[in-house]
N, C-alpha and C. Protein backbone atom coordinates (compact mmCIF):
# COMPACT_ATOMS: atom_id res chain seq x y z
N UNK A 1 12.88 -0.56 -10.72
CA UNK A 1 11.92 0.31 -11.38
C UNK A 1 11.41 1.36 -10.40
N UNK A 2 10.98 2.44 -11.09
CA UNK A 2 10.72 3.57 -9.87
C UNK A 2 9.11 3.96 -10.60
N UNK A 3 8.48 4.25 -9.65
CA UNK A 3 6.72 5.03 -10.22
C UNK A 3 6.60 5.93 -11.88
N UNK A 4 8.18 6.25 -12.01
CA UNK A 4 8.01 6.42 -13.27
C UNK A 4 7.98 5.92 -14.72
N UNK A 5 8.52 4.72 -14.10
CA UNK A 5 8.46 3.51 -14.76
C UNK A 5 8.04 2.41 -14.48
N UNK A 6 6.37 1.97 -14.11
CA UNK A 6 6.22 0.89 -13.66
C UNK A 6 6.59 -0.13 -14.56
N UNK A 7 7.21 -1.29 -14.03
CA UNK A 7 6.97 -2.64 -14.24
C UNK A 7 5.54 -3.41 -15.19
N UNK A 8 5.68 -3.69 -16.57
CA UNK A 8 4.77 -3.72 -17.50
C UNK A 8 5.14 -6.04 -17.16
N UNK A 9 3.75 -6.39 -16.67
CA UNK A 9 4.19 -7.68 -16.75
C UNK A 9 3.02 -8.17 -17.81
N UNK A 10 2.87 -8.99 -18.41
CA UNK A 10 2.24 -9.42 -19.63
C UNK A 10 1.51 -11.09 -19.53
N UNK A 11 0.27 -10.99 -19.06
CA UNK A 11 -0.13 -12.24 -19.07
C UNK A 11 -0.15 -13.37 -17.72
N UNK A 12 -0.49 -13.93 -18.11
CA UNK A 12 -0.27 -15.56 -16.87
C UNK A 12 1.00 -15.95 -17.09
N UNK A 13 2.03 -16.00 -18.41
CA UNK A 13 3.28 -16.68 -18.45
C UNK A 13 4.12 -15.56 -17.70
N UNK A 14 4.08 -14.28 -17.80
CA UNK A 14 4.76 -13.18 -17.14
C UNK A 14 4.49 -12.97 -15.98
N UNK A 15 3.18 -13.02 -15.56
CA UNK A 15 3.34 -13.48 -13.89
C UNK A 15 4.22 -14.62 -13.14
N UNK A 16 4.27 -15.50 -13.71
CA UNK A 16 4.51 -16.86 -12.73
C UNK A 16 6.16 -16.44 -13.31
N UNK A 17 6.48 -15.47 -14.23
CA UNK A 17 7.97 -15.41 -14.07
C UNK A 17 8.13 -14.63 -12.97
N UNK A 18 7.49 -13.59 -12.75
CA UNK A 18 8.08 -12.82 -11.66
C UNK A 18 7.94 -13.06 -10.47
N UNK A 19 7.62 -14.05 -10.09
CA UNK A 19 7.30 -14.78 -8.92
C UNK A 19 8.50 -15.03 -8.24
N UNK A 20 8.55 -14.00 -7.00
CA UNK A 20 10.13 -14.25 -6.39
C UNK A 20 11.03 -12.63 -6.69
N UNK A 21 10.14 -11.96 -7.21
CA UNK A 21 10.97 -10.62 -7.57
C UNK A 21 10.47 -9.41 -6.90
N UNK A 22 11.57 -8.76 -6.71
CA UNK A 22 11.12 -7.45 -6.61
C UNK A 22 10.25 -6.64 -7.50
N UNK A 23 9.69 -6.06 -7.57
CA UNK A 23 8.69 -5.37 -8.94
C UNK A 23 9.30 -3.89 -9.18
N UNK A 24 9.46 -3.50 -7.81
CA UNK A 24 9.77 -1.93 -7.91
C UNK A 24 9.79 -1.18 -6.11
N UNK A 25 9.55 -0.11 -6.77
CA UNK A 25 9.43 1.19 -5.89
C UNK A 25 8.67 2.34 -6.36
N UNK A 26 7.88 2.73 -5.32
CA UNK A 26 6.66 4.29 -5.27
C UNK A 26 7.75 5.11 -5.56
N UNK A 27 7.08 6.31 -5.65
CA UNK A 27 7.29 8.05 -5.53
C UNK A 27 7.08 7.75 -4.09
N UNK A 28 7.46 8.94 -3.21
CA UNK A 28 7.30 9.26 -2.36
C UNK A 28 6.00 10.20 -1.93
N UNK A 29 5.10 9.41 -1.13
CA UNK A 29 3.34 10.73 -0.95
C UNK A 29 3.85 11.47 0.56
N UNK A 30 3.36 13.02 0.26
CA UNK A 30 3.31 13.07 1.69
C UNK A 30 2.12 13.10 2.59
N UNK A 31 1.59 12.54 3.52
CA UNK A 31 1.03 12.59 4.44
C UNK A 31 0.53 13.80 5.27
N UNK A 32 -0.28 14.63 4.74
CA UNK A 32 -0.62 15.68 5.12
C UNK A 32 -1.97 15.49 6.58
N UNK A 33 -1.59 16.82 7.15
CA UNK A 33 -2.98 16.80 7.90
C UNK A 33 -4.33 16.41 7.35
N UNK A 34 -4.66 17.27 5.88
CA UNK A 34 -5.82 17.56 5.44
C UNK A 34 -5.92 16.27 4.67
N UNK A 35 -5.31 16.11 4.78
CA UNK A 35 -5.37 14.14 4.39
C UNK A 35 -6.18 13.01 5.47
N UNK A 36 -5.17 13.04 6.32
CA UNK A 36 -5.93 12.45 7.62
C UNK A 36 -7.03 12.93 7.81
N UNK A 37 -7.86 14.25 7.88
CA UNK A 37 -8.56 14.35 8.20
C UNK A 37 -10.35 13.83 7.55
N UNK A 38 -9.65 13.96 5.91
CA UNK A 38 -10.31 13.49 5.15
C UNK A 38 -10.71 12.29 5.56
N UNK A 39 -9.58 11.10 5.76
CA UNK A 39 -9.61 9.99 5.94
C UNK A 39 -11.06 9.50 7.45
N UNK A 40 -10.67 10.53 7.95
CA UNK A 40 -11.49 10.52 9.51
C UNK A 40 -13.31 10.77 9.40
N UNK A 41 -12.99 12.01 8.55
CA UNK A 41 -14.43 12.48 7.83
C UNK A 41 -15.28 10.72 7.01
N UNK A 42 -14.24 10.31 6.12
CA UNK A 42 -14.83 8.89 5.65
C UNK A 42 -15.64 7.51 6.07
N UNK A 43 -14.34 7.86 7.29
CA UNK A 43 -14.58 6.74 7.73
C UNK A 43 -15.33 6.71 9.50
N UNK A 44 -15.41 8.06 9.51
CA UNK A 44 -16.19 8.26 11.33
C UNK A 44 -15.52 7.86 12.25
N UNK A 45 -13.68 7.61 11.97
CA UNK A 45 -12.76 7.67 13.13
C UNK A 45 -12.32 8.97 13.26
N UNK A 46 -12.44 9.83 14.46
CA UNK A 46 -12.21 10.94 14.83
C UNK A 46 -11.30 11.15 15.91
N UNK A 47 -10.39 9.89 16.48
CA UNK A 47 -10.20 9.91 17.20
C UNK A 47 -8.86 10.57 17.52
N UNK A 48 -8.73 11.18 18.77
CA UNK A 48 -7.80 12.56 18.92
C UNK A 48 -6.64 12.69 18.16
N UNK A 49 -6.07 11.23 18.31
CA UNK A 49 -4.68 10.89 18.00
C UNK A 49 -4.16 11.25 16.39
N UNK A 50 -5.71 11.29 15.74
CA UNK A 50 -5.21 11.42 14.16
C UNK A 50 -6.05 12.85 14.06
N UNK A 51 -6.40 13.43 14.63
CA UNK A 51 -7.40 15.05 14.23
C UNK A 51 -7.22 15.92 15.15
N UNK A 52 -6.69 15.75 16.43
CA UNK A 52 -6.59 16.76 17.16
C UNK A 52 -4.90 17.22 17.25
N UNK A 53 -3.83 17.98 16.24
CA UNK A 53 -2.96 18.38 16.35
C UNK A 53 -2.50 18.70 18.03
N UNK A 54 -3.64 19.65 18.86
CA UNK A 54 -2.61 20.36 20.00
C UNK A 54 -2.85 19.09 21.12
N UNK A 55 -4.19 18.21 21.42
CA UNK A 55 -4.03 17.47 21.95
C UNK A 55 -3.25 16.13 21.83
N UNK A 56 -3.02 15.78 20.28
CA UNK A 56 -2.24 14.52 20.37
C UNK A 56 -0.48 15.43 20.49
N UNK A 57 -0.32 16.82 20.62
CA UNK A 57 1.35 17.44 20.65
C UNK A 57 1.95 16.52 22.41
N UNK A 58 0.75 16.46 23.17
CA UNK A 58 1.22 15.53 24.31
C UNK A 58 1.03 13.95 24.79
N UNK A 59 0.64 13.73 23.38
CA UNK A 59 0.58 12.29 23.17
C UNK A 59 1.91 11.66 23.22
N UNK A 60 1.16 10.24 22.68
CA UNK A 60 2.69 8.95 22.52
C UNK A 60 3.66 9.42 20.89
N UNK A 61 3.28 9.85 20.59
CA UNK A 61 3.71 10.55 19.27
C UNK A 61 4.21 11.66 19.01
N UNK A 62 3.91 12.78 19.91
CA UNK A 62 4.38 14.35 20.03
C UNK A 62 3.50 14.24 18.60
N UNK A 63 2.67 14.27 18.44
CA UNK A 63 1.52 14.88 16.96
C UNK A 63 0.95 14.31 16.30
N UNK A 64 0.06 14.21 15.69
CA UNK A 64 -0.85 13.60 15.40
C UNK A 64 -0.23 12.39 14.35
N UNK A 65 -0.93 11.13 14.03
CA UNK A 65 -0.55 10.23 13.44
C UNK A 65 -1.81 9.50 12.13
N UNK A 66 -1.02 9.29 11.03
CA UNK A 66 -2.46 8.75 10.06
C UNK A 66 -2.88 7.59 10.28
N UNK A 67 -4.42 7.12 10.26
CA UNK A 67 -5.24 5.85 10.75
C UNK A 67 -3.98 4.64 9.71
N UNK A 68 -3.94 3.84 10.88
CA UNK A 68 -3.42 2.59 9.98
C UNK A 68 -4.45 2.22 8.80
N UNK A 69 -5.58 2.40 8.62
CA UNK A 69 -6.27 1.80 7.56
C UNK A 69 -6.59 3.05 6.45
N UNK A 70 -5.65 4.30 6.76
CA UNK A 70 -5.47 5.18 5.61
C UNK A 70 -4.24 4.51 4.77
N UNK A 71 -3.13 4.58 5.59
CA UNK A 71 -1.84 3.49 5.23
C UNK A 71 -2.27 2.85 4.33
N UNK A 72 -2.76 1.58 4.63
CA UNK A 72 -3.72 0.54 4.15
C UNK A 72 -4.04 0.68 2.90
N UNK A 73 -5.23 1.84 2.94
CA UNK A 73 -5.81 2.42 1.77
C UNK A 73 -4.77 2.82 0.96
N UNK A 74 -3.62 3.13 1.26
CA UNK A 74 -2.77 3.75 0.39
C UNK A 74 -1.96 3.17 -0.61
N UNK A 75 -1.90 1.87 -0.21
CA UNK A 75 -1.65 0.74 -1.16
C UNK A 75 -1.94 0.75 -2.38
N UNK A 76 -3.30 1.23 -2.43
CA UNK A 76 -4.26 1.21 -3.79
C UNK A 76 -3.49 2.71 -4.86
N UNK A 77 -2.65 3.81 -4.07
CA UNK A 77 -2.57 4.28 -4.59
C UNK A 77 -0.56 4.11 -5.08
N UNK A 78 -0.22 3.06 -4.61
CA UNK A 78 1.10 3.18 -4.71
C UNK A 78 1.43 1.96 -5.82
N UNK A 79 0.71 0.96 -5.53
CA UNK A 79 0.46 0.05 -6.57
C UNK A 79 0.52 0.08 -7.78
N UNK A 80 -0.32 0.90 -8.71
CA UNK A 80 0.00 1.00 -10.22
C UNK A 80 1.19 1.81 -10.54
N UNK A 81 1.87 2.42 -9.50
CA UNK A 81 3.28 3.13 -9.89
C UNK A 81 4.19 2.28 -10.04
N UNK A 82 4.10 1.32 -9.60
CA UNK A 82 4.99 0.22 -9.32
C UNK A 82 4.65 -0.84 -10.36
N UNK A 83 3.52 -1.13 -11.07
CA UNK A 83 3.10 -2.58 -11.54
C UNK A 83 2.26 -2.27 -12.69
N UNK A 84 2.39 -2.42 -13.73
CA UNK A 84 1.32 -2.60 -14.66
C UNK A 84 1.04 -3.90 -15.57
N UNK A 85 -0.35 -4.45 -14.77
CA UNK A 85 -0.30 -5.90 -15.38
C UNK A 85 -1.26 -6.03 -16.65
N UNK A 86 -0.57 -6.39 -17.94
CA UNK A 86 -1.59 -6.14 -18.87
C UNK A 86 -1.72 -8.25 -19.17
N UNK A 87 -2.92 -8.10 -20.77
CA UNK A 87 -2.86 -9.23 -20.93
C UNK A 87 -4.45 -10.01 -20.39
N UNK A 88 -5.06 -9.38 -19.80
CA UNK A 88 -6.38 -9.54 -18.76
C UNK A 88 -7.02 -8.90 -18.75
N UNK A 89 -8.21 -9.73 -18.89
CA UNK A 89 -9.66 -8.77 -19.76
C UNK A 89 -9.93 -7.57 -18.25
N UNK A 90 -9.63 -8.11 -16.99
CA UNK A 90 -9.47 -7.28 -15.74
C UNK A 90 -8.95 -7.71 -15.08
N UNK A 91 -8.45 -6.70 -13.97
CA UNK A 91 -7.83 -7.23 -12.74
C UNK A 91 -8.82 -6.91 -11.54
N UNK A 92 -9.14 -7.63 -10.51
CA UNK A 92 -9.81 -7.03 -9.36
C UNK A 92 -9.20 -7.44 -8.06
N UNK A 93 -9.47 -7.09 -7.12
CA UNK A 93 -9.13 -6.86 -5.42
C UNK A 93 -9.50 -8.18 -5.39
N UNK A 94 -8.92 -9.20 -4.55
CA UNK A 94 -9.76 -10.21 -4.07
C UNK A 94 -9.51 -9.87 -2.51
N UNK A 95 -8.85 -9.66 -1.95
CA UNK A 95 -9.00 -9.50 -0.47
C UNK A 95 -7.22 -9.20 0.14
N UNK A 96 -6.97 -9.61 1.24
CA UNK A 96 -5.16 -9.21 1.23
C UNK A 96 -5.21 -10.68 2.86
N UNK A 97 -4.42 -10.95 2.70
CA UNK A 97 -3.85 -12.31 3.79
C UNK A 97 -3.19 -11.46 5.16
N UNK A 98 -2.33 -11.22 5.20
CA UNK A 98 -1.57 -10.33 6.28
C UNK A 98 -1.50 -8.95 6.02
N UNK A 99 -1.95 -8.39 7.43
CA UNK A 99 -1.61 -7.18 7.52
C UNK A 99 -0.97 -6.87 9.03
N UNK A 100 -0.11 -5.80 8.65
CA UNK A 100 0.60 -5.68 9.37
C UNK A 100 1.31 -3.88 9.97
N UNK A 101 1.16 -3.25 10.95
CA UNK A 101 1.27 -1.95 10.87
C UNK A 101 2.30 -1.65 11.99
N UNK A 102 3.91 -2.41 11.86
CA UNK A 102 4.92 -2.12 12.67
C UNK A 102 4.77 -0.92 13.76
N UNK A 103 4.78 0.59 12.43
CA UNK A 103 5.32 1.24 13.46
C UNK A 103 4.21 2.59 12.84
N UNK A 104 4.00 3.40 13.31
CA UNK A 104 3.27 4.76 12.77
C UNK A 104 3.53 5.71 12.09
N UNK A 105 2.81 6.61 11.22
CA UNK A 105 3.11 7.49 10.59
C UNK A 105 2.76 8.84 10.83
N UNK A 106 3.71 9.45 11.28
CA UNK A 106 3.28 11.03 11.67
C UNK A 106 2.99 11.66 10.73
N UNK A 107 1.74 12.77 11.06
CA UNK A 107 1.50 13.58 10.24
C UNK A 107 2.69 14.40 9.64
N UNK A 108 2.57 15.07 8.35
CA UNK A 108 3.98 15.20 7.95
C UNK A 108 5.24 14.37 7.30
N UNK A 109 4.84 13.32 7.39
CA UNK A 109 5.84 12.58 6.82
C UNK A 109 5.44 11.90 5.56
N UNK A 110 6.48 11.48 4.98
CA UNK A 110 6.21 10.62 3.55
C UNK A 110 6.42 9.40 3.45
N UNK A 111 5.49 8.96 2.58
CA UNK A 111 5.61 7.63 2.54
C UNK A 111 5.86 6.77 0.97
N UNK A 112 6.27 5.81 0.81
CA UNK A 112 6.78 5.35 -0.59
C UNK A 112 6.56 3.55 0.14
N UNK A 113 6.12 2.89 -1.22
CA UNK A 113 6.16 1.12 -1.30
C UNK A 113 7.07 0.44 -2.11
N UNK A 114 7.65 -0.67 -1.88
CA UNK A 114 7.98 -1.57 -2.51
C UNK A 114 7.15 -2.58 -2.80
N UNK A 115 7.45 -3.92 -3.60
CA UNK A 115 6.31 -4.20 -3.86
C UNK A 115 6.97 -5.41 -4.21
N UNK A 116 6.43 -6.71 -4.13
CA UNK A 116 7.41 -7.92 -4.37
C UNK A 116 6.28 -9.01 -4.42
N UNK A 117 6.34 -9.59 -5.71
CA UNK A 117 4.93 -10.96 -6.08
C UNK A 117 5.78 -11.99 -5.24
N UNK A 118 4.78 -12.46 -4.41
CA UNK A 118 5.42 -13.46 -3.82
C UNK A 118 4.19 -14.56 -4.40
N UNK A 119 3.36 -14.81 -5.32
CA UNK A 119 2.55 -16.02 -5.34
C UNK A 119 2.01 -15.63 -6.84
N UNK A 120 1.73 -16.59 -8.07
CA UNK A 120 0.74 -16.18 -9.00
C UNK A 120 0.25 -17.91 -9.19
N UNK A 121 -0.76 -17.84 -8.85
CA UNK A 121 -1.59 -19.63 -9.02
C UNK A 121 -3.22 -19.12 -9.43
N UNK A 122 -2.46 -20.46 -10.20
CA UNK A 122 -3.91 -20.25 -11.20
C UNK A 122 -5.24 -20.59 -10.84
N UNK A 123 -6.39 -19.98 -10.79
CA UNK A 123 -7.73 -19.80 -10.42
C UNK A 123 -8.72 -20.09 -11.53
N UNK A 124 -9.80 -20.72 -11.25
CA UNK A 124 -10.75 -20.83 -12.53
C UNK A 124 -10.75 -19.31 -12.64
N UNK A 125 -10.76 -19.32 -14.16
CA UNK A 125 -10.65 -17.78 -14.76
C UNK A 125 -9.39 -16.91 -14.97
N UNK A 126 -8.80 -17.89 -14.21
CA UNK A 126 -7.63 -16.65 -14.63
C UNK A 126 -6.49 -16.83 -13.40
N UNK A 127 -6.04 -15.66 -12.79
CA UNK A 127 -4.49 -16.35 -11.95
C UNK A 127 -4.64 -15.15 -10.61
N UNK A 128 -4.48 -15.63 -9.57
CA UNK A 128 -4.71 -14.89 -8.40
C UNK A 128 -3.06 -14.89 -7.92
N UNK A 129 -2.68 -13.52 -7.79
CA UNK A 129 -1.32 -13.48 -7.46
C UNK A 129 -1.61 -12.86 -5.86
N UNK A 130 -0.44 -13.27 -5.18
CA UNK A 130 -0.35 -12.12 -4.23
C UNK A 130 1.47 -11.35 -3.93
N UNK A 131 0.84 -9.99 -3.63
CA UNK A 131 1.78 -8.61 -3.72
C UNK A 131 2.32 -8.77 -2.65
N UNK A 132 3.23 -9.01 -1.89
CA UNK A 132 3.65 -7.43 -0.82
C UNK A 132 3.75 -6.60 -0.52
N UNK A 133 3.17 -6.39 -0.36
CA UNK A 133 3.33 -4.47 -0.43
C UNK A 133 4.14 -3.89 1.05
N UNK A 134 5.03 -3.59 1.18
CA UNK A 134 5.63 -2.79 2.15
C UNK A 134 6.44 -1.30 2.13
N UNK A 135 5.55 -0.71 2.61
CA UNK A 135 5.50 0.63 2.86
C UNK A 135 6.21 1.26 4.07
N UNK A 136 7.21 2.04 3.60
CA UNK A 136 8.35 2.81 4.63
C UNK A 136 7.73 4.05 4.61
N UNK A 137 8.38 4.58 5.58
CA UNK A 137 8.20 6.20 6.11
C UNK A 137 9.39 6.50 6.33
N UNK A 138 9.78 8.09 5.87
CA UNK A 138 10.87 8.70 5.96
C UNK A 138 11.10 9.48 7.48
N UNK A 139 10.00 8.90 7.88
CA UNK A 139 10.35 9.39 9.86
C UNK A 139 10.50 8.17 10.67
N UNK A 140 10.65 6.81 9.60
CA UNK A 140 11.00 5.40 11.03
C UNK A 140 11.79 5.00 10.29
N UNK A 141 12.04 3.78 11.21
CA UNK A 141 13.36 3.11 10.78
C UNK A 141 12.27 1.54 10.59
N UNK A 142 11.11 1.35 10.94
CA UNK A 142 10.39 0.14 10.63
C UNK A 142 9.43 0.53 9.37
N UNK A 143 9.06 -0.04 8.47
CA UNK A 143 7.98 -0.39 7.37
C UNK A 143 6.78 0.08 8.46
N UNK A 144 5.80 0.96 8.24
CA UNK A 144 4.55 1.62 8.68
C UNK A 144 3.81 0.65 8.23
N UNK A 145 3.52 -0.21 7.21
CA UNK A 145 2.47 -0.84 6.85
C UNK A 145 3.04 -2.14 5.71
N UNK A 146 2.80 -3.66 6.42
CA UNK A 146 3.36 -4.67 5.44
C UNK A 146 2.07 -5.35 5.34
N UNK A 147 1.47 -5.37 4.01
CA UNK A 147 0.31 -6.37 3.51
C UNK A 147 0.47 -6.94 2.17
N UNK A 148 -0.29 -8.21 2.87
CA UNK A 148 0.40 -9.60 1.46
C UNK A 148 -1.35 -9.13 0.67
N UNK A 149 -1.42 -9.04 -0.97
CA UNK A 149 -2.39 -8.12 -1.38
C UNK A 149 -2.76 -8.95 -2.08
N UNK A 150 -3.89 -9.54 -2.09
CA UNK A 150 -4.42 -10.62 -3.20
C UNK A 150 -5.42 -10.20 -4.49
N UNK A 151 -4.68 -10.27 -5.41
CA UNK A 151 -5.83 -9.79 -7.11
C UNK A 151 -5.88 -10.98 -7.69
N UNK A 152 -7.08 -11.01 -8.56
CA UNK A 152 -7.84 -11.77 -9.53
C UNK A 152 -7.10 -11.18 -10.60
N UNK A 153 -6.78 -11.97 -11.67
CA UNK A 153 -6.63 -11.50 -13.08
C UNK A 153 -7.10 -12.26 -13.95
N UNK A 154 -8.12 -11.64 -14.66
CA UNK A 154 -9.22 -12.20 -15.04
C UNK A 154 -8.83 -12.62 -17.05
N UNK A 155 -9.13 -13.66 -17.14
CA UNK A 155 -8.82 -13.77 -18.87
C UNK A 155 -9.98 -13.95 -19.44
């Protein structure tokens, strides 16, 4: 399945089938400066490596790079391209188990997720699955960002 077609799973019996599957694949985002910078403005990390273009050009990177916890954040936006879980009065965030940020993402580059249920067990209320989410960049050869993503689905 690709972001243009997310993955429609239906219920608690349709979770615990897909348990063990691939779900899909993002669109591809690109990673802009004015992105990062945003991200920096948010969150009061300013630090050279992700905002200063001419000083990080002689960095470990040759140019500036986005905060691993923009990455992170980005999950939230690659996710419903990939997954649409109906069947549940809601779904919410419960927290994420592993995280993991191989390798970096230069400014400029794009990024796209895969996405793979590796768990759906049932919770008073309803069924707490967890995602994988692993996120490539079209400037590495490692996954920029692998986190196991834990939701509530609430009945």
């Amino acid at each position: 399945m690709t972001a243009s077609t997310p993955l429609v799973i239906n219920g608690p019996e349709g979770l615990r089938a897909a348990v063990g599957s691939t779900l899909g694949v993002s669109d591809w985002l690109e990673v802009d400066q004015a992105r990062v910078d945003l991200f920096a403005d948010a969150t009061g990390d300013h630090q050279w490596i992700h905002t200063d273009p001419a000083k990080a050009a002689d960095g470990p990177y040759g140019g500036t790079i986005a905060h691993g916890y923009l990455t992170l954040a980005l999950t939230n936006w690659f996710l419903p391209q990939v997954v649409e879980v109906q069947g549940f009065s809601a779904g919410v965030n419960y927290g994420v188990d592993r995280v993991r940020f191989p390798a970096a993402v230069p400014v400029g580059s794009r990024l796209r997720a895969s996405v793979d249920l590796v768990a759906a067990d049932d919770v008073a209320g309803g069924v707490q699955t967890t995602m994988r989410i692993t996120v490539e960049c079209d400037a590495t050869d490692r996954p920029v960002c692998v986190v196991d993503a834990l939701s509530r689905w609430l009945v």
